[in-house]
Protein backbone atom coordinates (compact mmCIF):
# COMPACT_ATOMS: atom_id res chain seq x y z
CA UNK A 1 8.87 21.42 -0.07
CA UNK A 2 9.51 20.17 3.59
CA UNK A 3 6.02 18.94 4.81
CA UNK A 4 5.97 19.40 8.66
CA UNK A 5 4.65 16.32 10.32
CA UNK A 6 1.54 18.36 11.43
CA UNK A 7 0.74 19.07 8.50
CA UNK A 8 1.35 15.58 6.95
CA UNK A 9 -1.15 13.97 9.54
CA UNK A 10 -3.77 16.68 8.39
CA UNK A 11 -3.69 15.64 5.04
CA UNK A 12 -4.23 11.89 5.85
CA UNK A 13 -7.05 12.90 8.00
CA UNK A 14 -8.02 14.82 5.07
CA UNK A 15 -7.91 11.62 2.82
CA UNK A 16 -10.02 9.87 5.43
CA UNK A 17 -12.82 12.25 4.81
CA UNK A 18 -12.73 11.70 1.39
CA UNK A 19 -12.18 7.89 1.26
CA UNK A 20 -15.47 7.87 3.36
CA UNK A 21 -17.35 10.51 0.39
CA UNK A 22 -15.40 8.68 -2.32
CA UNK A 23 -16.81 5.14 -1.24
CA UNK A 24 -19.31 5.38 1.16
CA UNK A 25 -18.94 5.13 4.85
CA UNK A 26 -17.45 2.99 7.41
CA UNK A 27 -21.06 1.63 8.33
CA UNK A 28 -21.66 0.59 5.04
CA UNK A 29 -23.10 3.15 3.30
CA UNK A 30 -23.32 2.67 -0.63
CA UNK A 31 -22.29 4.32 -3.63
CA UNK A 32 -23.41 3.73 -7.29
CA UNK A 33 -20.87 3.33 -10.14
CA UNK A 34 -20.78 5.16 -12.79
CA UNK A 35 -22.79 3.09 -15.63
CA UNK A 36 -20.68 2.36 -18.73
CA UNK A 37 -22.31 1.42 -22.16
CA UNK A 38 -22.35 -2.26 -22.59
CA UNK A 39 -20.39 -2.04 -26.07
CA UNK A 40 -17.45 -0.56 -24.09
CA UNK A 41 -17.41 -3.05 -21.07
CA UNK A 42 -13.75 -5.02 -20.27
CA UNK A 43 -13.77 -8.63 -20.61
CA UNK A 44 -13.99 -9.32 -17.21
CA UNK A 45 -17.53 -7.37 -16.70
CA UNK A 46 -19.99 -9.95 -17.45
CA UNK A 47 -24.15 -9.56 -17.79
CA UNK A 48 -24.94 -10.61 -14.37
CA UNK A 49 -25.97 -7.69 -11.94
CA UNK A 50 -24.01 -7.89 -8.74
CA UNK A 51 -23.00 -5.22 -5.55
CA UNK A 52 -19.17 -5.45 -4.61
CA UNK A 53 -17.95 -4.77 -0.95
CA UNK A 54 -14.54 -2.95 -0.35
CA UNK A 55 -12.81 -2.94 2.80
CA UNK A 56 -9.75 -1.85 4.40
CA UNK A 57 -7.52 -3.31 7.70
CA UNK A 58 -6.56 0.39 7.94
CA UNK A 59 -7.75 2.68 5.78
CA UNK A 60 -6.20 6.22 7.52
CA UNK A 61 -3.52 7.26 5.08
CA UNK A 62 -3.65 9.04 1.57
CA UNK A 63 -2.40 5.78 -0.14
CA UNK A 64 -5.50 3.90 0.70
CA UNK A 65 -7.69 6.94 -0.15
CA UNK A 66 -5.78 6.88 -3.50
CA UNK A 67 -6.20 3.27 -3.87
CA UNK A 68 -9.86 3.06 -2.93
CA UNK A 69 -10.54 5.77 -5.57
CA UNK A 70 -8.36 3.58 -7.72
CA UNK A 71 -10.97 0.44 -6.97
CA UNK A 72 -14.05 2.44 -7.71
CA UNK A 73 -12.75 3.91 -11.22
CA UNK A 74 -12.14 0.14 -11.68
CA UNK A 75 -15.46 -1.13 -10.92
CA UNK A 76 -17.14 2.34 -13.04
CA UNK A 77 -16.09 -0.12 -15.93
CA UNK A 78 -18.27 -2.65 -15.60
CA UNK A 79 -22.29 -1.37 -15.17
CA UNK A 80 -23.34 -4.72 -14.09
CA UNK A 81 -22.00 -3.85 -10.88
CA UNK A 82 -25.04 -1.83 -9.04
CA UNK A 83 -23.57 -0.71 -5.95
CA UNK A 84 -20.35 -0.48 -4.22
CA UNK A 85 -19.92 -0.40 -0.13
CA UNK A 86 -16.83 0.21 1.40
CA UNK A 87 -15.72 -0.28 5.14
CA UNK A 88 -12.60 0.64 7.31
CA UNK A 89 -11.75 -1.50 9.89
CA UNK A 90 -9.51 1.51 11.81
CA UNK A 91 -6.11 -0.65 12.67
CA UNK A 92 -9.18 -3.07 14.71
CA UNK A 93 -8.77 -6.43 13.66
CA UNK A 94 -12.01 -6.93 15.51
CA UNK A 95 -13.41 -4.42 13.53
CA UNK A 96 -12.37 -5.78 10.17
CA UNK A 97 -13.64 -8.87 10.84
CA UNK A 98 -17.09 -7.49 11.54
CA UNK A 99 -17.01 -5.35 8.32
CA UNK A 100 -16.36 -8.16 6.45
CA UNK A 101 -19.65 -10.38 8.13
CA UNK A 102 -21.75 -7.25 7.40
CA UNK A 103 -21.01 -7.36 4.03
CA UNK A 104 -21.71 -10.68 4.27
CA UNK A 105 -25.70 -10.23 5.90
CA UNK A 106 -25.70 -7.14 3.21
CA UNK A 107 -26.02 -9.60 0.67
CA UNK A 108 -23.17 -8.26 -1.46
CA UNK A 109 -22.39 -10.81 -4.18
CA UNK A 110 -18.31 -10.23 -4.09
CA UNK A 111 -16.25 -9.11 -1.21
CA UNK A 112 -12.79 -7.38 -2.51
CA UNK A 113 -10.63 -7.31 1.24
CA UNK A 114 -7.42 -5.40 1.99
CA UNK A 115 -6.45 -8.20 5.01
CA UNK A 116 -3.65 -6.31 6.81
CA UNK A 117 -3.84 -8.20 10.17
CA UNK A 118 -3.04 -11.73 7.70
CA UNK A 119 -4.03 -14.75 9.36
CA UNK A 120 -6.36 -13.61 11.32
CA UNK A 121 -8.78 -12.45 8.83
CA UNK A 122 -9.05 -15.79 7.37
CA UNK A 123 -11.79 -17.04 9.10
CA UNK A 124 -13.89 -14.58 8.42
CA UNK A 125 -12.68 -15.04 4.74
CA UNK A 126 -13.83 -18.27 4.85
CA UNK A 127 -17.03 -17.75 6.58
CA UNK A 128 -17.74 -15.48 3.66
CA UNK A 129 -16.50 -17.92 0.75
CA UNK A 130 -18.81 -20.61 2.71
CA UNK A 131 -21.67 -18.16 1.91
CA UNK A 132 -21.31 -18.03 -1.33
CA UNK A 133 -20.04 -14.79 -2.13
CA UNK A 134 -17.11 -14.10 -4.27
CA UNK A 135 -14.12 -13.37 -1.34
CA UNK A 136 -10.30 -11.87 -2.89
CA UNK A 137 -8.13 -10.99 -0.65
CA UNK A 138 -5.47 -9.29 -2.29
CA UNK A 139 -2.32 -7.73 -1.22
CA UNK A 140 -1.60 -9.47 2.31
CA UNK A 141 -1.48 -13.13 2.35
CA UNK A 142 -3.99 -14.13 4.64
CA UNK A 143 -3.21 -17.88 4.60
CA UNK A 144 -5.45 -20.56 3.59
CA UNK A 145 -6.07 -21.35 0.14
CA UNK A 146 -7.32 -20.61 -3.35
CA UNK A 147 -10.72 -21.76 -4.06
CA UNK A 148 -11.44 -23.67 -0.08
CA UNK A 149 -10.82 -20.71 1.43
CA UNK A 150 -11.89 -17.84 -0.97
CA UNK A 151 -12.10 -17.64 -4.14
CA UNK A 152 -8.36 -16.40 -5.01
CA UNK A 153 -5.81 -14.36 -3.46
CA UNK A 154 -4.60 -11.57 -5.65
CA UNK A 155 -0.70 -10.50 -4.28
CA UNK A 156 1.88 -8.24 -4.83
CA UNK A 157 5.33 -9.68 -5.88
CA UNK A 158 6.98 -7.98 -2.46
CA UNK A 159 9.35 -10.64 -2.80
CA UNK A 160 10.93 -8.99 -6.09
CA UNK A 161 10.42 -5.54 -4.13
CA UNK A 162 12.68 -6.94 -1.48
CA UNK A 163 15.09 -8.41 -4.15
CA UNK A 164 15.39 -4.79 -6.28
CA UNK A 165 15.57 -2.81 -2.97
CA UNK A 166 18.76 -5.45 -1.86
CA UNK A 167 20.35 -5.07 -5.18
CA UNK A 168 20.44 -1.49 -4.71
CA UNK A 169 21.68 -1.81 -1.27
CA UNK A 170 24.39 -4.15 -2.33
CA UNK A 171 25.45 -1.54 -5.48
CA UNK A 172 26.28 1.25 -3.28
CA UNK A 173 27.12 -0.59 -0.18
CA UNK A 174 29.12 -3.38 -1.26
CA UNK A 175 31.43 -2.89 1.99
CA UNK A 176 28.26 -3.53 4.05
CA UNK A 177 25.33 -1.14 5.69
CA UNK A 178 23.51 -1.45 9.01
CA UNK A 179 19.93 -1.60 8.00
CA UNK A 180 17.24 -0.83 9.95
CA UNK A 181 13.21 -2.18 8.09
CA UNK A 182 10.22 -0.69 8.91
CA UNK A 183 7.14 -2.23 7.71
CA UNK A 184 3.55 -2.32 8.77
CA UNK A 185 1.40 -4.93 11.29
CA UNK A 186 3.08 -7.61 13.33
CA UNK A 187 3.24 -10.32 11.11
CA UNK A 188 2.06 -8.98 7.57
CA UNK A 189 2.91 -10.72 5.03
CA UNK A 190 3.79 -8.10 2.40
CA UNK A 191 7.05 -7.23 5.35
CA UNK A 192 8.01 -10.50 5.27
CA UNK A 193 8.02 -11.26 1.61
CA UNK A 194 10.37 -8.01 1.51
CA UNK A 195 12.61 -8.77 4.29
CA UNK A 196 13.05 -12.57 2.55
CA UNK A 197 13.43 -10.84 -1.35
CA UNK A 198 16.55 -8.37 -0.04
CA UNK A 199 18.14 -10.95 2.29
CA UNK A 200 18.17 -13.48 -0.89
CA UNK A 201 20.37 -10.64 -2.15
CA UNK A 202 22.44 -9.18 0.94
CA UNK A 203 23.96 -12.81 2.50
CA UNK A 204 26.77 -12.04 3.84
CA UNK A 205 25.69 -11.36 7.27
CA UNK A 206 29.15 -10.07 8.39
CA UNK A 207 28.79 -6.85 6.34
CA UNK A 208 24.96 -6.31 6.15
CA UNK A 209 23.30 -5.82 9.54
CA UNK A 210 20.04 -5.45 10.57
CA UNK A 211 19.18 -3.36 13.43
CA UNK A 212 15.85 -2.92 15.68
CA UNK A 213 12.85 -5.80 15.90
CA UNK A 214 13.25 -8.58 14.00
CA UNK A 215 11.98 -9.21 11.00
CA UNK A 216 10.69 -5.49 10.96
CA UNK A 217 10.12 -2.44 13.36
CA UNK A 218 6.18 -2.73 13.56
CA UNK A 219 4.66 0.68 12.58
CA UNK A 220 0.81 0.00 11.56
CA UNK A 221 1.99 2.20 8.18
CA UNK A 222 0.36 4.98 9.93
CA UNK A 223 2.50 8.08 9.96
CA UNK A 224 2.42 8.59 13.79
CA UNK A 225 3.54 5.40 14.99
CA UNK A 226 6.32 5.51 11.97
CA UNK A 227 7.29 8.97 13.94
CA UNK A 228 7.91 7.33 17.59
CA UNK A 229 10.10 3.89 16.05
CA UNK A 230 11.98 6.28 13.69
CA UNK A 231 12.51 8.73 16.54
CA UNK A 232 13.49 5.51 18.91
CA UNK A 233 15.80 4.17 16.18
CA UNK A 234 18.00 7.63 15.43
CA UNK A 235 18.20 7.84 19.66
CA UNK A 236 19.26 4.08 20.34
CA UNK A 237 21.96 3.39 16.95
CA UNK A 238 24.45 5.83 16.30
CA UNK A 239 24.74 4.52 12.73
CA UNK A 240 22.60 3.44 10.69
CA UNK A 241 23.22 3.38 6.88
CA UNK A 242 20.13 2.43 5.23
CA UNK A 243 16.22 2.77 5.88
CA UNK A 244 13.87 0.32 4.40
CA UNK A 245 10.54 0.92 4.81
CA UNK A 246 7.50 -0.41 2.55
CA UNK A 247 5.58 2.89 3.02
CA UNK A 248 8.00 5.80 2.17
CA UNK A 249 5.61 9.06 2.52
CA UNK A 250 5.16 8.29 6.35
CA UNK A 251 8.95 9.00 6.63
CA UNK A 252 8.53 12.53 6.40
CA UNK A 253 7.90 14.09 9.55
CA UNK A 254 10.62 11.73 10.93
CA UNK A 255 13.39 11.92 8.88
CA UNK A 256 14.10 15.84 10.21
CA UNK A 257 15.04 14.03 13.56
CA UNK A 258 18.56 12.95 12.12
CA UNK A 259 19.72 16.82 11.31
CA UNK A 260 18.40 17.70 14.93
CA UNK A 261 20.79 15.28 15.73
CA UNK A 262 23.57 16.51 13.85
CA UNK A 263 23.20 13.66 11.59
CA UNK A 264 22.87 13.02 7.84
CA UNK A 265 19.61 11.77 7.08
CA UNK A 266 20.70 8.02 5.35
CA UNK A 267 20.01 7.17 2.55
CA UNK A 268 16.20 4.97 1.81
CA UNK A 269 15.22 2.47 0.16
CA UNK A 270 11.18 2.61 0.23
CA UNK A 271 7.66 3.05 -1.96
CA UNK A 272 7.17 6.13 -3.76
CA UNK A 273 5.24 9.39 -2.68
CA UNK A 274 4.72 13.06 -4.08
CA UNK A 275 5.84 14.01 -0.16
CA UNK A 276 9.19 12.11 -0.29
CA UNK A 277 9.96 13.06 -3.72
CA UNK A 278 9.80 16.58 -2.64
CA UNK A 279 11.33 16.10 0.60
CA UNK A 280 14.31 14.72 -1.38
CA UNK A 281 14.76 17.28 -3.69
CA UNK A 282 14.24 20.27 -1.13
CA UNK A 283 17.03 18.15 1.62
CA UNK A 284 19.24 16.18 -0.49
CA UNK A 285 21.99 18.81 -0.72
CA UNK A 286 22.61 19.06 3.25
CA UNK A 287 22.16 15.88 3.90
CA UNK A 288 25.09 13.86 1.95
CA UNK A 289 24.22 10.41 2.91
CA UNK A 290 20.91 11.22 1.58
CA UNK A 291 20.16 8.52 -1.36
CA UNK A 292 16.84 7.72 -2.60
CA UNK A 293 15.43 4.75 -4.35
CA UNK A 294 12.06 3.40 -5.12
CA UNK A 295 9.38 1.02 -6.43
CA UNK A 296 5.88 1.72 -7.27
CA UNK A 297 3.33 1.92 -4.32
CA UNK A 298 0.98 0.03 -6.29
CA UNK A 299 -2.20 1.93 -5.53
CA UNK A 300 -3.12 -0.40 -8.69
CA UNK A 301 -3.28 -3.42 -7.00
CA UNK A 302 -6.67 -3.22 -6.40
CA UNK A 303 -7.33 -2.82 -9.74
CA UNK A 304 -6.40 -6.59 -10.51
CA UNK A 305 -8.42 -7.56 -6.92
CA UNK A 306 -11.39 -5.63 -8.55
CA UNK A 307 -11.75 -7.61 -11.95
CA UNK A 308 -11.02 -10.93 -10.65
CA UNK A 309 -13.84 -10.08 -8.53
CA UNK A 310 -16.19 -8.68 -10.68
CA UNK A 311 -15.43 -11.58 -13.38
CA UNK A 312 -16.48 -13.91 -11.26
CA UNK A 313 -19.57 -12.27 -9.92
CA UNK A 314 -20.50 -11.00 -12.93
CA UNK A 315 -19.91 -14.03 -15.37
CA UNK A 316 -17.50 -12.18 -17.08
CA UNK A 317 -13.57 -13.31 -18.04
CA UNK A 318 -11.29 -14.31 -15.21
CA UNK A 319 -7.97 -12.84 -15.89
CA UNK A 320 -5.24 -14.68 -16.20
CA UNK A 321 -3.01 -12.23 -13.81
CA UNK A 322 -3.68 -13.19 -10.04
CA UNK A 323 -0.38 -11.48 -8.55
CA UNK A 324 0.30 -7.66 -9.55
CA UNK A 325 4.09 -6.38 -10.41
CA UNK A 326 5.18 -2.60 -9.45
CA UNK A 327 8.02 -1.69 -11.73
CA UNK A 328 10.98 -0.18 -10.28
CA UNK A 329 10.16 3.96 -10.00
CA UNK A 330 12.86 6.37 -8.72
CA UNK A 331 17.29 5.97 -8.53
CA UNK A 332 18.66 9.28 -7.07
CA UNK A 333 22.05 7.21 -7.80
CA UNK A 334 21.64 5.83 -11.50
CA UNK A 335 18.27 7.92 -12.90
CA UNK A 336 16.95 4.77 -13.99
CA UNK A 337 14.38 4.36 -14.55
CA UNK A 338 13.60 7.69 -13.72
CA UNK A 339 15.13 10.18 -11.28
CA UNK A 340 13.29 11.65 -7.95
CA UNK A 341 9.83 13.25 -8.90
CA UNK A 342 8.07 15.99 -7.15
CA UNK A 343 5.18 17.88 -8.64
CA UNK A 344 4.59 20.68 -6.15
CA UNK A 345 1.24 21.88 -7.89
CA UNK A 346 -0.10 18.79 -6.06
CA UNK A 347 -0.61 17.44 -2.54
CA UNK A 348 2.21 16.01 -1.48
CA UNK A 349 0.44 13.06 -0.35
CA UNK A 350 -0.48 11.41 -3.63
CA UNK A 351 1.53 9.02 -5.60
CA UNK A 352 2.85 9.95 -9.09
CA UNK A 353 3.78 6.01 -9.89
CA UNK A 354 -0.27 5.37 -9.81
CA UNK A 355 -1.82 4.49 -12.55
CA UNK A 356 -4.32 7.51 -11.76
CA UNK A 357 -2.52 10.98 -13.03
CA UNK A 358 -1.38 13.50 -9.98
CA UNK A 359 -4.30 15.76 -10.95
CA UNK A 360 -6.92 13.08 -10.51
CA UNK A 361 -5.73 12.41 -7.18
CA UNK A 362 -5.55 15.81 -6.26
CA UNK A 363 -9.25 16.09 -6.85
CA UNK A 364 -10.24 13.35 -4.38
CA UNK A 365 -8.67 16.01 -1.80
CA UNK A 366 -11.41 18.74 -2.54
């Protein structure tokens, strides 16, 4: 199923739309949880009523849709949580930071924040903390510090990501690869943990190369801007062996660029997707360089970001866990742990790895 790139930016619009009827709007909007019977309420949900804010750097692509439905069927666990409010700051840093003060004069009692512009969200992190509201970052390091700056940072182990995706690399290129990494903002820290995990692995400089802006090409993870430094990189290198990229569906509608070129598509090292999966299976056999190998998107990071949160607001159990692991997903090499999936009865832009099921998703797209 070869997803043109057209269609591929319809379907994020698509997912847009629904974040924003999943969630509430941009402005702030709310929407009520689901109650759940006390006797069946998670450790972390305490007794205390509270409202939680949500809110997205970026939140224009399926995977946030995905994950922000993944946040509210989190928070549908606890019923001491009253309301939910959810804001997208658009790729605006300026933006973000506002959303997060007018969640702030809202009154919310815990503020759950997707930071993708880093350091420059924290002092509006801290501004909330200061107030008094429960503030988790979680995903992108924003700087600062646990408990003075918010209340705790709940990350991703991109580090390991980087590490597994380098051991790959240095399996089936052990006589060396130019590499070319796309990640997302200038400066995120989820690209840099990666970039330092597979360099750990790939030292010898000699054989493994890294091509395009240092430490990543700078693509937003939005689809469209992916498109341009893909299309930019297959124009300016004549080789280039392996792709890393931490957001592998918005490869899609690039990737055809290398046959139009009368090149193999390489092979990828990336984050899993319905859309690639398929892609993979439906271009592999022309395309012999063509390898695929991935780690969980983790769409269920949020999940983690959402009980710490609600724990704390709630007077419930902190957990333990402040830094969320995605397992290895798909080898096109080895099969292990799994070989490429596709489900085609689905959108292509949902994420089988998610702890959500591929039908559940698919219903967030009606």
């Amino acid at each position: 199923m070869m997803i043109s790139h057209r269609k591929l930016a319809a379907a994020f619009t698509g997912a847009v739309v629904a974040t924003v009827l999943l969630a509430g709007c941009s402005n702030g909007s709310t929407a009520t949880p689901t109650d759940t019977a006390a006797s069946d309420r998670p450790s972390w949900c305490g007794p205390n009523e509270t409202t939680i804010g949500l809110t997205d750097g970026y939140g224009g692509n399926s995977w946030r849709l995905v994950t922000t439905a993944a946040g509210k069927d989190e928070v549908a666990k606890c019923s001491s949580v009253t309301d939910l409010l959810y804001a997208d700051g658009q790729g605006d840093t300026q933006k973000a930071i506002s959303d997060i003060n007018g969640m702030v004069a809202k009154g919310v009692g815990a503020i759950v924040v997707f930071p993708d512009s880093g350091q420059a969200m924290l002092p509006a992190l801290r501004a909330a903390h200061d107030a008094g509201v429960v503030t988790v970052p979680y995903r992108v390091f924003p700087g600062g510090a646990d408990g003075v700056d918010y209340d705790v940072f709940v990350g991703a182990d991109f580090v390991t990501d980087g590490v597994n995706w380098g051991n790959w690399i240095q399996t089936n290129f052990p006589d060396g690869a130019n590499i070319l990494f796309l990640s997302g903002p200038a400066g995120n820290s989820q690209g840099v943990d990666e970039r330092k995990g597979f360099e750990s692995v790939l030292t010898d400089t000699a054989k493994y190369k890294y091509l395009g802006e240092q430490p990543f090409e700078v693509t937003n993870w939005d689809p469209a801007k992916t498109q341009q430094v893909l299309t930019a990189a297959i124009a300016k290198y004549p080789k280039i062996d392996v792709i890393v990229s931490d957001f592998g569906p918005s490869l899609v509608g690039a990737l055809p660029e290398f046959t139009k070129s009368g090149r193999s598509i390489p092979s990828l090292v990336t984050s899993d997707g319905n859309v690639l999966g398929c892609f993979f299976q439906d271009n592999s056999a022309d395309n012999p360089d063509f390898k695929l190998m991935t780690v969980a998107t983790g769409n269920d990071n949020v999940r983690l970001a959402i009980q710490q949160a609600v724990a704390r607001a709630t007077g419930g159990t902190v957990p333990t866990e402040t830094q969320f692991k995605a397992p290895m997903f798909e080898d096109s090499v080895s099969g292990t742990p799994s070989d490429v999936q596709c489900d085609k009865s689905i959108s292509g832009d949902l994420y089988l790895s998610a702890q959500m099921s591929g039908a559940d998703q698919q219903a967030l797209l009606k």
